[in-house]
Protein backbone atom coordinates (compact mmCIF):
# COMPACT_ATOMS: atom_id res chain seq x y z
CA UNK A 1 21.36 -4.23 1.76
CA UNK A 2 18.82 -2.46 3.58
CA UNK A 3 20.62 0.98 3.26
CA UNK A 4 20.65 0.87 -0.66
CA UNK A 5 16.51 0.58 -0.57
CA UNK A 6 15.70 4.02 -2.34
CA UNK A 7 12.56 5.50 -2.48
CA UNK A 8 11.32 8.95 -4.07
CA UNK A 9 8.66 11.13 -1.86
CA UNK A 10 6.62 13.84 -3.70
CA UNK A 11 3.85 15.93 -2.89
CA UNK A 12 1.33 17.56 -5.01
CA UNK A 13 -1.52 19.79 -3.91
CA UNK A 14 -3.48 17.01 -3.30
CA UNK A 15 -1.40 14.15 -2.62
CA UNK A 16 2.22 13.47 -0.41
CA UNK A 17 3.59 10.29 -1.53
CA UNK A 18 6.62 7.92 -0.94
CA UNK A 19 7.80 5.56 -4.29
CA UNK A 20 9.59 2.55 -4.07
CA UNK A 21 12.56 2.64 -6.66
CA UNK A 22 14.81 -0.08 -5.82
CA UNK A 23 15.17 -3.19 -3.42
CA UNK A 24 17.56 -5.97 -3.54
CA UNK A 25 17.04 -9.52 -3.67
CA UNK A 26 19.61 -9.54 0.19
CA UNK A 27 17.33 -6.91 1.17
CA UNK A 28 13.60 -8.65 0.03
CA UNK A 29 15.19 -11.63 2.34
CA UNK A 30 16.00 -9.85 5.04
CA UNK A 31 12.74 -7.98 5.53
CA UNK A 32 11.42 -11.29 4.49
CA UNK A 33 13.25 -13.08 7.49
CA UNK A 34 12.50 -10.17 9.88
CA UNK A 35 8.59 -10.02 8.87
CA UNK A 36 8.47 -6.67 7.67
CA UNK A 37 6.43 -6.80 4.79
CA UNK A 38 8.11 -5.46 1.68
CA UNK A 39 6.72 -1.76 0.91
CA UNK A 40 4.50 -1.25 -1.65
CA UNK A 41 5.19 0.37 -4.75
CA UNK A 42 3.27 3.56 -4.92
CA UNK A 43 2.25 4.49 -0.58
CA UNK A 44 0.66 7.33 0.52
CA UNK A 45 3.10 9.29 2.99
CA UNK A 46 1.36 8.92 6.21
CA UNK A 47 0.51 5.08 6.17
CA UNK A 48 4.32 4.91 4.97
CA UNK A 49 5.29 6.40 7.74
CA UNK A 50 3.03 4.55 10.46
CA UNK A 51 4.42 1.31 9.29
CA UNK A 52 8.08 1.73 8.81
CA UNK A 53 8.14 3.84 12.18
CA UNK A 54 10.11 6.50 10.01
């Protein structure tokens, strides 16, 4: 469930972002279980990054 999260990163000039497209209800309770709070919509890259240890 985890796996089939999808996100979108763009960058602009400006700005380097990650988007959160899709997210399961299996994987919402899993994160849920695990503590991980469930990833904002719209995160800037770095903070993304810091928090997900990606």
């Amino acid at each position: 469930a985890l796996k089939n999260m999808e996100y979108i990163e763009f960058k602009t000039a400006k700005q380097h972002l990650i988007v959160r497209t899709k997210i399961n209800k299996l994987g919402q309770k899993i994160l849920k279980v695990l503590n991980i709070p469930l990833p904002k919509i719209i995160t800037p890259y770095n903070e993304f990054k810091e928090k997900y240890k990606i």
